[in-house]
N, C-alpha and C. Protein backbone atom coordinates (compact mmCIF):
# COMPACT_ATOMS: atom_id res chain seq x y z
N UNK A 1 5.16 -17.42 -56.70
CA UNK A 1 5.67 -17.68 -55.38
C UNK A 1 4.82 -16.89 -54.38
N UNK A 2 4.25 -17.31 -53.25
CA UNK A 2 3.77 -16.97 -52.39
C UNK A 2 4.62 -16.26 -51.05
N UNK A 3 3.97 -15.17 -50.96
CA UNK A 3 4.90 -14.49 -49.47
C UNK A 3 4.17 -14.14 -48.74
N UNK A 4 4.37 -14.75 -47.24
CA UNK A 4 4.33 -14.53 -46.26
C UNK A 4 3.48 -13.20 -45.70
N UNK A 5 2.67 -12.85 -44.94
CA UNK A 5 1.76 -11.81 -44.42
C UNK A 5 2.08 -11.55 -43.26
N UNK A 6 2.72 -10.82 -42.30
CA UNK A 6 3.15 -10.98 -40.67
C UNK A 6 2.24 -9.79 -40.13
N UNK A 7 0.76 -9.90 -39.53
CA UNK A 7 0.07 -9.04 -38.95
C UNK A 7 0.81 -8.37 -37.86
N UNK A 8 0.26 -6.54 -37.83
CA UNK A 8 0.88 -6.11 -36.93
C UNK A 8 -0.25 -6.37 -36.08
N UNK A 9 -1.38 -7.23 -35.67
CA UNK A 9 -1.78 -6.96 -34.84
C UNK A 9 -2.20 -8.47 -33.92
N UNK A 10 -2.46 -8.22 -32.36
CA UNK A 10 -2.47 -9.20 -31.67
C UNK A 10 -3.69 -10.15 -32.40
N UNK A 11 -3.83 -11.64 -32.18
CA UNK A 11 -4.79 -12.53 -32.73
C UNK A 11 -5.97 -12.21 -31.60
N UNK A 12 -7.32 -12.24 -32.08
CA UNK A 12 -8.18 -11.64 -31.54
C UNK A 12 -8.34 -12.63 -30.14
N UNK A 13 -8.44 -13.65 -30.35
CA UNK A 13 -8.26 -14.83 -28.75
C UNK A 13 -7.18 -14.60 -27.82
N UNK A 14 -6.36 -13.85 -27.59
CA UNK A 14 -5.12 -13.38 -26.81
C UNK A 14 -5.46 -12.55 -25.58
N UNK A 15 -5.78 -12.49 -24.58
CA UNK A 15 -6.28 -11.36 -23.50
C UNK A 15 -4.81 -11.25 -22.47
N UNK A 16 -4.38 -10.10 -22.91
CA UNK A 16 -3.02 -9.88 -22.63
C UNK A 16 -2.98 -9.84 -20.84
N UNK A 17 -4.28 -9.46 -20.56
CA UNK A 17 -4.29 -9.73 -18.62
C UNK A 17 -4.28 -11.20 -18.32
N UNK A 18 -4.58 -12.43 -18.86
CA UNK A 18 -4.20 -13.87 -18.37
C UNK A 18 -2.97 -14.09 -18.60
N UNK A 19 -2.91 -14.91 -17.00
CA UNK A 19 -1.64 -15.51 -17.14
C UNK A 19 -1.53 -16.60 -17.17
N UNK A 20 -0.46 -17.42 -17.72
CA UNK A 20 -0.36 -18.92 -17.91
C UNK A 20 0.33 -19.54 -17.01
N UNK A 21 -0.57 -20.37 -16.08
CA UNK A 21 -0.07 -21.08 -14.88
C UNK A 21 -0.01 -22.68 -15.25
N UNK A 22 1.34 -22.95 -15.68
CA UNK A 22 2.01 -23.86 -16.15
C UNK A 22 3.30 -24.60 -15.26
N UNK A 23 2.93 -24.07 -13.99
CA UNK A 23 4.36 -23.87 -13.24
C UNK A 23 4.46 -25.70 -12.55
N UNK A 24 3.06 -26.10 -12.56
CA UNK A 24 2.79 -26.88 -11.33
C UNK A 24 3.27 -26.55 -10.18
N UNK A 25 4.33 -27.33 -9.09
CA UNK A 25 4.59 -26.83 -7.84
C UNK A 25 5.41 -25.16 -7.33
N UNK A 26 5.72 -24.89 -8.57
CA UNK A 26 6.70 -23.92 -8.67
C UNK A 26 5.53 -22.48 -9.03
N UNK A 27 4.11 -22.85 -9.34
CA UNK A 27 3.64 -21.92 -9.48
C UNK A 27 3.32 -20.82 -8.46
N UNK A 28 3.14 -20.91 -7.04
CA UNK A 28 2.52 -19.94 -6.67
C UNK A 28 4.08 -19.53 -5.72
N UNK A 29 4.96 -20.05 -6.11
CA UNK A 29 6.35 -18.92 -5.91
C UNK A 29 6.75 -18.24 -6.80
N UNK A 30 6.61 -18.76 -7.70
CA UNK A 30 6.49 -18.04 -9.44
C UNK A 30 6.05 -16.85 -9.00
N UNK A 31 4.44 -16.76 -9.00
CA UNK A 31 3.35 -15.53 -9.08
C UNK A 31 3.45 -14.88 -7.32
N UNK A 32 4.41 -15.19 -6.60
CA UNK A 32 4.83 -14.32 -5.91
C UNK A 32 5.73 -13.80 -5.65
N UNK A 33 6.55 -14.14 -6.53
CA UNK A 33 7.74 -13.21 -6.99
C UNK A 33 7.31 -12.26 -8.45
N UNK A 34 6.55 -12.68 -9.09
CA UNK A 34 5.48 -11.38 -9.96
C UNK A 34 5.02 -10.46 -9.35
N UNK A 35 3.90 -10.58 -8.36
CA UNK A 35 3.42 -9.53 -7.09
C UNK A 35 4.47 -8.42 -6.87
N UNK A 36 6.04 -8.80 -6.71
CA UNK A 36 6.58 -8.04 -6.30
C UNK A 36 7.57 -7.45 -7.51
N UNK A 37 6.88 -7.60 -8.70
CA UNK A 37 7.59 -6.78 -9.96
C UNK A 37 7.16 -5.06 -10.07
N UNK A 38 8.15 -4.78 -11.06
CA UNK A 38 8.02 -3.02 -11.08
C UNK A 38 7.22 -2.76 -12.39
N UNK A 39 7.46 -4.01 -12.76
CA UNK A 39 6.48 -3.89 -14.14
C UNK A 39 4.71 -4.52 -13.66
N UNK A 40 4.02 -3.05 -14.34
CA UNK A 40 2.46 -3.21 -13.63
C UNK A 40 1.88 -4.42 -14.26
N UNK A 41 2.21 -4.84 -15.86
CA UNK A 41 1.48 -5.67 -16.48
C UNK A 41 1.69 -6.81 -15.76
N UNK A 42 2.85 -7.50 -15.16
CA UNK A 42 3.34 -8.24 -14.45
C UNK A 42 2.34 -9.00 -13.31
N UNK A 43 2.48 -7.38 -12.57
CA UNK A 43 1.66 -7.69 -11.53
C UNK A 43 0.35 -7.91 -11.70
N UNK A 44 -0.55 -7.36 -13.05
CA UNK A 44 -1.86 -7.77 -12.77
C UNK A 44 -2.24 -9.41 -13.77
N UNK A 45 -1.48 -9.73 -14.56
CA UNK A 45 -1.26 -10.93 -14.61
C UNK A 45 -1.02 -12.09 -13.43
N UNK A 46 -0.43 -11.51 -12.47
CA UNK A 46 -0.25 -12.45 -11.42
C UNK A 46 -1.44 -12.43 -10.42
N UNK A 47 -1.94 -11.46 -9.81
CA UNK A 47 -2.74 -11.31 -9.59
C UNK A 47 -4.36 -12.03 -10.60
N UNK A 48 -4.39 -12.02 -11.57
CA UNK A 48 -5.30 -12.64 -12.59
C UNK A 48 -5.26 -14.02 -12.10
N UNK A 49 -4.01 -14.63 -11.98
CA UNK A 49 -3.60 -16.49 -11.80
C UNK A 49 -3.96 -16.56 -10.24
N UNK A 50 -4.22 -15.48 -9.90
CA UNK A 50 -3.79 -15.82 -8.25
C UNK A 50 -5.17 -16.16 -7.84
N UNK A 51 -6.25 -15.19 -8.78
CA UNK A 51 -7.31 -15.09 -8.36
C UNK A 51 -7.92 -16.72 -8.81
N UNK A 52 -7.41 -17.20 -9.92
CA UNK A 52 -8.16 -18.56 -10.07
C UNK A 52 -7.80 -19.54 -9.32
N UNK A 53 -6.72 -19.66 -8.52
CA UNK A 53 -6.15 -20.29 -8.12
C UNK A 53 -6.41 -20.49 -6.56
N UNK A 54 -6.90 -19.31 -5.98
CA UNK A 54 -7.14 -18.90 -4.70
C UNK A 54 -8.32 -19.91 -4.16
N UNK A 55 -8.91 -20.69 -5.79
CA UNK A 55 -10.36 -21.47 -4.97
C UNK A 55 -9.98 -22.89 -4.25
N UNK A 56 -8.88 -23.25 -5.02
CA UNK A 56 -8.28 -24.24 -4.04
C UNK A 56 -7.93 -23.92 -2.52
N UNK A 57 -8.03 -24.84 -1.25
CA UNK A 57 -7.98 -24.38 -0.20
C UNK A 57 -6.41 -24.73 -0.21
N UNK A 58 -5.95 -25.71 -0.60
CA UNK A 58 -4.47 -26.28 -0.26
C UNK A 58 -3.39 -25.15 -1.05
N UNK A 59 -4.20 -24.49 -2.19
CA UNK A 59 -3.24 -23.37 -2.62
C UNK A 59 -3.11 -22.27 -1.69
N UNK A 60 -4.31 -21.76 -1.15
CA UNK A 60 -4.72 -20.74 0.06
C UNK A 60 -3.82 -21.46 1.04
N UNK A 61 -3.39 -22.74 1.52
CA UNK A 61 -2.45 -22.67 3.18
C UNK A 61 -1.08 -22.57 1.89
N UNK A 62 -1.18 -22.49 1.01
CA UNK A 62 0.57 -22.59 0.63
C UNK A 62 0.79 -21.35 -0.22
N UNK A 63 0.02 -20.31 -0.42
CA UNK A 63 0.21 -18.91 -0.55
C UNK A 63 0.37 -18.50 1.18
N UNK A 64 -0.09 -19.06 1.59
CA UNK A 64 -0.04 -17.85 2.97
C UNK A 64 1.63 -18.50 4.08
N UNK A 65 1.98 -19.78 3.77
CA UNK A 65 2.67 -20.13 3.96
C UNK A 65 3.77 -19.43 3.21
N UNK A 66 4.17 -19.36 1.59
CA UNK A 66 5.52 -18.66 1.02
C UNK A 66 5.14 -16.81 1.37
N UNK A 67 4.10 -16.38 1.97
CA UNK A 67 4.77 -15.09 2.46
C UNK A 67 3.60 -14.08 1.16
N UNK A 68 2.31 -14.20 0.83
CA UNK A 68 1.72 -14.07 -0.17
C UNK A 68 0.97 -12.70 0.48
N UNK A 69 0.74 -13.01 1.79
CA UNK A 69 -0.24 -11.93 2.54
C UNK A 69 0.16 -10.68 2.45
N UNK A 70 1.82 -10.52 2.95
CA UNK A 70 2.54 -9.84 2.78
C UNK A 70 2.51 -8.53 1.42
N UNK A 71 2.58 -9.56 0.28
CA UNK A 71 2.70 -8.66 -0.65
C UNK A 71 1.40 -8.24 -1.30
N UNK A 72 0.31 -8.84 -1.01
CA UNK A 72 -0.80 -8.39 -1.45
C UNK A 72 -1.93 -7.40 -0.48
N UNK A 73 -1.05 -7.13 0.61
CA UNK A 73 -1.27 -6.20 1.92
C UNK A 73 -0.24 -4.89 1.06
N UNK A 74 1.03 -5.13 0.55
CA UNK A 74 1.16 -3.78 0.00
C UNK A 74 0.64 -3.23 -1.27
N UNK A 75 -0.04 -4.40 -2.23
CA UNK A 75 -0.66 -4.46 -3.68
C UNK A 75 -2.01 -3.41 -2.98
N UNK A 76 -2.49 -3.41 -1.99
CA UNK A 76 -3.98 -2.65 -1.45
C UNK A 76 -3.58 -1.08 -1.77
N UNK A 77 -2.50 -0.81 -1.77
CA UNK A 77 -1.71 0.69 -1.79
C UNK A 77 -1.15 0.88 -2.89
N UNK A 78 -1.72 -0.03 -3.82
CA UNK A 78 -0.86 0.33 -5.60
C UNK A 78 -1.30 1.57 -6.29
N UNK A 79 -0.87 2.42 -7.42
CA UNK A 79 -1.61 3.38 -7.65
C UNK A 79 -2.60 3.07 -8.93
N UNK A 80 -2.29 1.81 -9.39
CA UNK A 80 -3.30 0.99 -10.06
C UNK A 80 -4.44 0.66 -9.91
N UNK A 81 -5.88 1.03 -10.28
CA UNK A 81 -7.25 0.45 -9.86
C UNK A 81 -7.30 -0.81 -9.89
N UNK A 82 -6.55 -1.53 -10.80
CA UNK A 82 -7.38 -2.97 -11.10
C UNK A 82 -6.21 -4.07 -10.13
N UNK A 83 -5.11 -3.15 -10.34
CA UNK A 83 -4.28 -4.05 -9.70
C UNK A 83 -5.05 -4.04 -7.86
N UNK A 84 -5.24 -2.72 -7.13
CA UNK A 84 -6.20 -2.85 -6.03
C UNK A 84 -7.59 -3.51 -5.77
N UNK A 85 -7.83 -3.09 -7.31
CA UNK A 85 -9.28 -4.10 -7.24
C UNK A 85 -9.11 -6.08 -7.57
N UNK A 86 -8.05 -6.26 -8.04
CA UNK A 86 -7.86 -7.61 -7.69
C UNK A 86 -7.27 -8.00 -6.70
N UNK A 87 -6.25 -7.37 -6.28
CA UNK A 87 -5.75 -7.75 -4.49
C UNK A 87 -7.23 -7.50 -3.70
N UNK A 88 -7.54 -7.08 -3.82
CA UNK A 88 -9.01 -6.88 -2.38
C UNK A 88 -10.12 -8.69 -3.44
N UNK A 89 -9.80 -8.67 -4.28
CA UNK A 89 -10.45 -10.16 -4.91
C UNK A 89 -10.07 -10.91 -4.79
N UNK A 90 -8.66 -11.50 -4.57
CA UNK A 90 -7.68 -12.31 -4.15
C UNK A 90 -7.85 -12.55 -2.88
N UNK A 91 -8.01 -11.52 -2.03
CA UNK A 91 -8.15 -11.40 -0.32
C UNK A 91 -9.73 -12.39 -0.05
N UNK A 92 -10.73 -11.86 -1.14
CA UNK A 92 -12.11 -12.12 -1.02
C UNK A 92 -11.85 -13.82 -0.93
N UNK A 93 -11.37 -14.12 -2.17
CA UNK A 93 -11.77 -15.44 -2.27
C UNK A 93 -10.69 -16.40 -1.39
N UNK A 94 -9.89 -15.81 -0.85
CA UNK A 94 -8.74 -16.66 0.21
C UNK A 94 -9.64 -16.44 1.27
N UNK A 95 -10.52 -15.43 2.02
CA UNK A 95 -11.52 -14.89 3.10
C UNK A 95 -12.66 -16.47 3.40
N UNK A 96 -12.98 -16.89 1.63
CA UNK A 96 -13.94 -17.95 1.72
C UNK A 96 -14.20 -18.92 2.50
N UNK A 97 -12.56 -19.33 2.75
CA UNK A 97 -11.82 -20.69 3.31
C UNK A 97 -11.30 -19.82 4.36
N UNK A 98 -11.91 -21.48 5.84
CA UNK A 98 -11.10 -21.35 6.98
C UNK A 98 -10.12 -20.71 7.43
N UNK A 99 -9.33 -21.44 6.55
CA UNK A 99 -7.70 -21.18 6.83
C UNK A 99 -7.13 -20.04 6.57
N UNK A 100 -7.70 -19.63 5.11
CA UNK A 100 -7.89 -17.88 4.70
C UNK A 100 -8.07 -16.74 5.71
N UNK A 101 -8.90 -17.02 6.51
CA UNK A 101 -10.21 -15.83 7.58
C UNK A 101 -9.12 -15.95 8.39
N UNK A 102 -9.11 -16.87 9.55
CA UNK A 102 -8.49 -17.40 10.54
C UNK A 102 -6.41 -16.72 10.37
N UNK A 103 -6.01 -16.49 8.56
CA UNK A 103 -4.88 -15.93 8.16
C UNK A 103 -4.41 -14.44 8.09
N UNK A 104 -6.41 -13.96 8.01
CA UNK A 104 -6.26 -12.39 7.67
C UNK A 104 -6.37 -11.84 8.52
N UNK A 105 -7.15 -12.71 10.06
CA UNK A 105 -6.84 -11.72 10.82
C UNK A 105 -5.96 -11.83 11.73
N UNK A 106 -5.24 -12.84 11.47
CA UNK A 106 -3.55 -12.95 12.13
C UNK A 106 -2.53 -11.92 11.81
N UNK A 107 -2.81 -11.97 10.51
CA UNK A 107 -2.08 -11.01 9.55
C UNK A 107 -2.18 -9.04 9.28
N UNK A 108 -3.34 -9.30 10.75
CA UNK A 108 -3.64 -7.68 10.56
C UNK A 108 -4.33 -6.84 9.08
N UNK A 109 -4.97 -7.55 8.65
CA UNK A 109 -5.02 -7.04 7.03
C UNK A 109 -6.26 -6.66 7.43
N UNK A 110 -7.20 -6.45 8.58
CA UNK A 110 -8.19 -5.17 8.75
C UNK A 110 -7.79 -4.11 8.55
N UNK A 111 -7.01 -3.73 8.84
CA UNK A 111 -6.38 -2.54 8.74
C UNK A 111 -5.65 -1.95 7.88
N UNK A 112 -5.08 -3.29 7.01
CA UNK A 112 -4.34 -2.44 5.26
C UNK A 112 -5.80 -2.25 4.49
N UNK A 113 -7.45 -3.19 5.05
CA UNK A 113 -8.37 -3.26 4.04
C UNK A 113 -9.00 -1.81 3.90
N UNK A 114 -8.94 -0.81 5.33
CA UNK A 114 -9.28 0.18 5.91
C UNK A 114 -8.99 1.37 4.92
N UNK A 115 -7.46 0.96 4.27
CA UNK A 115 -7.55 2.49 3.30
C UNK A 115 -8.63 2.30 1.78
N UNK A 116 -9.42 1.19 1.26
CA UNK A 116 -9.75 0.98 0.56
C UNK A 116 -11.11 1.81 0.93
N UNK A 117 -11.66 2.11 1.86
CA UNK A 117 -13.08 2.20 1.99
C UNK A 117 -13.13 3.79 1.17
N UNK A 118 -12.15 4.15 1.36
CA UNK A 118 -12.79 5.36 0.67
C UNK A 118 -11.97 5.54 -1.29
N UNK A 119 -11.85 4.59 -1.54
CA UNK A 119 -11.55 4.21 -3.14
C UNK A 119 -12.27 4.80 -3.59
N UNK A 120 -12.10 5.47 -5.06
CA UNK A 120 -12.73 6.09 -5.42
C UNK A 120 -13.61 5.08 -6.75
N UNK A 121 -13.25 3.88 -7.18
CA UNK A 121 -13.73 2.48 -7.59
C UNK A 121 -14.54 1.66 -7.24
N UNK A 122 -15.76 2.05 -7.28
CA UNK A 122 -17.03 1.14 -6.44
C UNK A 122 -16.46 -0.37 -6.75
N UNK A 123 -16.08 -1.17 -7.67
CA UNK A 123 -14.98 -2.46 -7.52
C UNK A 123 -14.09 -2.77 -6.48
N UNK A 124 -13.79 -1.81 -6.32
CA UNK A 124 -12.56 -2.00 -5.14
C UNK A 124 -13.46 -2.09 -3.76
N UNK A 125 -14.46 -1.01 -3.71
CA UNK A 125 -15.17 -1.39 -2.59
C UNK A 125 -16.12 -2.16 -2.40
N UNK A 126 -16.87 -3.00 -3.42
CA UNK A 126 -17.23 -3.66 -2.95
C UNK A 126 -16.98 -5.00 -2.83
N UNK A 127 -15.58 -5.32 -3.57
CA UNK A 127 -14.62 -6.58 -3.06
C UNK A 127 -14.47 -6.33 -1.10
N UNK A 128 -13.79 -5.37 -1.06
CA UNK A 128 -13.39 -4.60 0.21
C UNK A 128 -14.85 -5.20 1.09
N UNK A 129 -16.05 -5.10 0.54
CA UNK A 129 -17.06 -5.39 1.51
C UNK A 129 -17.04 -6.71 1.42
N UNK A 130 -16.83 -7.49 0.62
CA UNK A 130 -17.38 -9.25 0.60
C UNK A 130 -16.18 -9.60 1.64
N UNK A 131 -15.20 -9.13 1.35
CA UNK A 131 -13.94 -9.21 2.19
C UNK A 131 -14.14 -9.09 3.75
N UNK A 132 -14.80 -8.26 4.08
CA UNK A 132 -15.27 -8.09 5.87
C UNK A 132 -16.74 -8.94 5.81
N UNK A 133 -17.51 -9.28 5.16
CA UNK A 133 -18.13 -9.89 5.33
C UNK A 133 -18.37 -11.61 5.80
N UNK A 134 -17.14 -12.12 4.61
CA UNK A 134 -16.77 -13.40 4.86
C UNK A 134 -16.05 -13.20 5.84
N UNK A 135 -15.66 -12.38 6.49
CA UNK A 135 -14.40 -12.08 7.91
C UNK A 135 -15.10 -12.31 9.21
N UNK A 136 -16.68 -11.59 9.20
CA UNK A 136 -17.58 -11.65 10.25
C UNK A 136 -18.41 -12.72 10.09
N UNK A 137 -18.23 -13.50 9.41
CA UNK A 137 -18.77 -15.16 9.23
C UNK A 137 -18.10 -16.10 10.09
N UNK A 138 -16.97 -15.66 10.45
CA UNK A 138 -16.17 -16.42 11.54
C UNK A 138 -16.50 -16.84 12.88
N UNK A 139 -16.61 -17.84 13.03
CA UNK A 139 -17.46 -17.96 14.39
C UNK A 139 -16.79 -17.49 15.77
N UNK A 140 -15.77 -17.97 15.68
CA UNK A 140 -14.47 -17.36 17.32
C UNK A 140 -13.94 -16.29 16.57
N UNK A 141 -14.55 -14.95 16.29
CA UNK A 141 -13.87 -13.74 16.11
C UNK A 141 -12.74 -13.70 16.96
N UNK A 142 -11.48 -13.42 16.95
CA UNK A 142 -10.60 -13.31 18.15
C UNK A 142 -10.67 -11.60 18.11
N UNK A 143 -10.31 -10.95 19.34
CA UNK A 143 -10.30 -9.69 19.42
C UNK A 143 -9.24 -8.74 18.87
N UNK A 144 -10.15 -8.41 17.77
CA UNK A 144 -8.78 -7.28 17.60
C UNK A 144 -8.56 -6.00 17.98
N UNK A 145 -7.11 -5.89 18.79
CA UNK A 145 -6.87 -4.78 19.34
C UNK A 145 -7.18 -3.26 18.81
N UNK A 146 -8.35 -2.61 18.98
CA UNK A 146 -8.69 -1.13 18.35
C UNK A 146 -8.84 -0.02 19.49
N UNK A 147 -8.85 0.75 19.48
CA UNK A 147 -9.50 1.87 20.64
C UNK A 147 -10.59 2.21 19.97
N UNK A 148 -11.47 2.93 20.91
CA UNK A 148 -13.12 3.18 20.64
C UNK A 148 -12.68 4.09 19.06
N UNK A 149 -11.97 5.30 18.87
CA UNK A 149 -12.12 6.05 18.12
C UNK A 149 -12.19 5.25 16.07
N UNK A 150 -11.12 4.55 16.47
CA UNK A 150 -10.95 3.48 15.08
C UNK A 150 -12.19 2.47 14.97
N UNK A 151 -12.91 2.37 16.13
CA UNK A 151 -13.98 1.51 15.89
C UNK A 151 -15.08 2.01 15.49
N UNK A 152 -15.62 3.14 16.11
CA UNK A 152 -16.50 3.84 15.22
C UNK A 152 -16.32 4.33 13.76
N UNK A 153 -14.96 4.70 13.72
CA UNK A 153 -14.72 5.05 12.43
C UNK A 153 -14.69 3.88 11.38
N UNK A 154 -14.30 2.84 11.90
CA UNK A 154 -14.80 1.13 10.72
C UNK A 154 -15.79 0.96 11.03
N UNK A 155 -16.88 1.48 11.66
CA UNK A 155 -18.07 0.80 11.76
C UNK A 155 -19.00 1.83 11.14
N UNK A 156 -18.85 3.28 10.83
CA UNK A 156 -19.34 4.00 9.98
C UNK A 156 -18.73 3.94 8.30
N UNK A 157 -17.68 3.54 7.96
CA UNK A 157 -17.38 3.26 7.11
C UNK A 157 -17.85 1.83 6.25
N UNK A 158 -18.03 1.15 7.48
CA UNK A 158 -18.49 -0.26 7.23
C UNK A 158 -20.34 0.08 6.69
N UNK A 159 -20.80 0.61 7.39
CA UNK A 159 -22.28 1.11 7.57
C UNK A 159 -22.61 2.01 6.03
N UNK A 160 -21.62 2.85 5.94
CA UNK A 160 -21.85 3.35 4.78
C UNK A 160 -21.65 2.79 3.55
N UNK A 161 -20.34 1.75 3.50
CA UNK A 161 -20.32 1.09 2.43
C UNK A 161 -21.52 -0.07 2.13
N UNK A 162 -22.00 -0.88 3.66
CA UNK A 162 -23.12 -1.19 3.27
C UNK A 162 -24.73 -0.44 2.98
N UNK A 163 -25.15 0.16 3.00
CA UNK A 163 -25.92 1.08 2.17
C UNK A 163 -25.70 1.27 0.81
N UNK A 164 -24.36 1.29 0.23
CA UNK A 164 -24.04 1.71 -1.30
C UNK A 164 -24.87 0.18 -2.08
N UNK A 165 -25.02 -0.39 -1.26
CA UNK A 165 -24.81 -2.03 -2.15
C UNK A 165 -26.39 -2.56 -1.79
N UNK A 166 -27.31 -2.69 -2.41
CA UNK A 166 -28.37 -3.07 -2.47
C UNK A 166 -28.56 -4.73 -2.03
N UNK A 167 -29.20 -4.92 -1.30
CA UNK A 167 -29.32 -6.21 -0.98
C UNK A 167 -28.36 -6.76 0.33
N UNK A 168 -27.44 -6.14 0.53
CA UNK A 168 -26.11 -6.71 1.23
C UNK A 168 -26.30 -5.68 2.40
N UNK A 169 -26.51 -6.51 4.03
CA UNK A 169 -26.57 -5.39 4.78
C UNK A 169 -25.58 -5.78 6.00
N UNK A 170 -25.23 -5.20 6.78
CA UNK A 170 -24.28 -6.04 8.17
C UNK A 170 -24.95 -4.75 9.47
N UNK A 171 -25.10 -5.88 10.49
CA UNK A 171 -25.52 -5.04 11.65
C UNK A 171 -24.48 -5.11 12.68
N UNK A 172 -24.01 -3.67 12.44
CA UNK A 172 -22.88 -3.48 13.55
C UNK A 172 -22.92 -3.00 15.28
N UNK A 173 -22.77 -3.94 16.11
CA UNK A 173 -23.00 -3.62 16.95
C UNK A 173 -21.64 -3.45 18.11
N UNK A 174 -21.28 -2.00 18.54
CA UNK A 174 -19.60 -2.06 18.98
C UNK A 174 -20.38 -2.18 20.91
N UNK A 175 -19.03 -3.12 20.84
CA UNK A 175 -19.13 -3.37 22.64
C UNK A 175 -19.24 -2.61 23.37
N UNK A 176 -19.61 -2.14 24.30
CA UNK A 176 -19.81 -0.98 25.55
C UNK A 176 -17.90 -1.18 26.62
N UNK A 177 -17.28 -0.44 26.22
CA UNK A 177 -16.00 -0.40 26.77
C UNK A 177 -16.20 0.32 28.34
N UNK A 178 -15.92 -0.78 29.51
CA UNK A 178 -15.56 -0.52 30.53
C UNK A 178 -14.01 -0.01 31.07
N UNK A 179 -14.13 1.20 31.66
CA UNK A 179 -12.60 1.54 32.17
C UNK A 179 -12.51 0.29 33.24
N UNK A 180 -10.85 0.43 33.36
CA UNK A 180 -10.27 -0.60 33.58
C UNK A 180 -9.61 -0.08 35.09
N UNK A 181 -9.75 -1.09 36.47
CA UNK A 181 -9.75 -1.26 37.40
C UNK A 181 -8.31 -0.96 37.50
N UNK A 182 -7.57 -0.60 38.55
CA UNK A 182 -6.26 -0.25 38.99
C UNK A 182 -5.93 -0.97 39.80
């Protein structure tokens, strides 16, 4: 009689960070109600689906539509590397598309991208850079509200992160601020 063998170990084709997006319409409320789990594996599984998923543009207006920006604006502040380094990848490839750019900077997410610059994960920063890059590809920049002091300080941060990265350069040039008439 023959018996049975039950390995203790995972089958070598298994990569426990993919997730299985099986949801059809129900998927990207699915994986944003993951985003906002306490369990980390959770979240970087969702994040994993989010990222393949992000190349569609019609998924990008219907993540940003169920409220997606939101939680991947607080995923930038996880104490997780990879989980930060795929939210700033998620951001990248939603950045690609129109509707994306035109979302992030509605959404103020210059400024959640701002604590990343000094990551200690060259990954994280240099998502963080493709991320302002595809941002300044925008043709009607609309103005975002900064005072001089925050602007120099993103534009030396910006300056320095481009230098780290060979090949990739951005020329920053900040407006000459006139005081304002009474």
């Amino acid at each position: 009689m023959a018996h049975a063998r039950i390995s203790m170990y995972l089958p070598p084709n298994i990569n426990p960070t993919q997730a299985d997006i099986a949801y059809g319409c129900w998927a990207l409320p699915n994986l944003h109600r993951e985003l906002q789990s306490e369990d980390l594996q959770t979240r970087q599984k969702a994040l994993m689906a989010l990222c393949d998923l992000m190349h569609d543009p019609e998924y990008v207006y219907e993540a940003i539509n169920i409220g997606c920006l939101e939680s991947l604006t607080a995923l930038l502040k996880d104490s997780d590397s990879l989980v930060r380094m795929k939210t700033a990848e998620v951001l990248y490839i939603m950045a690609t598309h129109d509707v994306g750019r035109t979302s992030l900077l509605e959404h103020d997410i210059i400024l959640a991208l701002s604590f990343l610059l000094n990551d200690p994960h060259s990954a994280c920063r240099e998502n963080l850079h493709q991320v302002y890059k595809q941002l300044a590809q925008l043709p009607s920049v609309p103005w975002v509200p900064l005072n001089r002091q925050r602007e120099k300080t993103l534009a030396k941060h910006i300056q320095k992160l481009s230098s780290l990265h060979e090949g990739m350069s951005i020329n920053i040039q900040l407006p000459e601020l006139k005081p304002r008439e009474k």
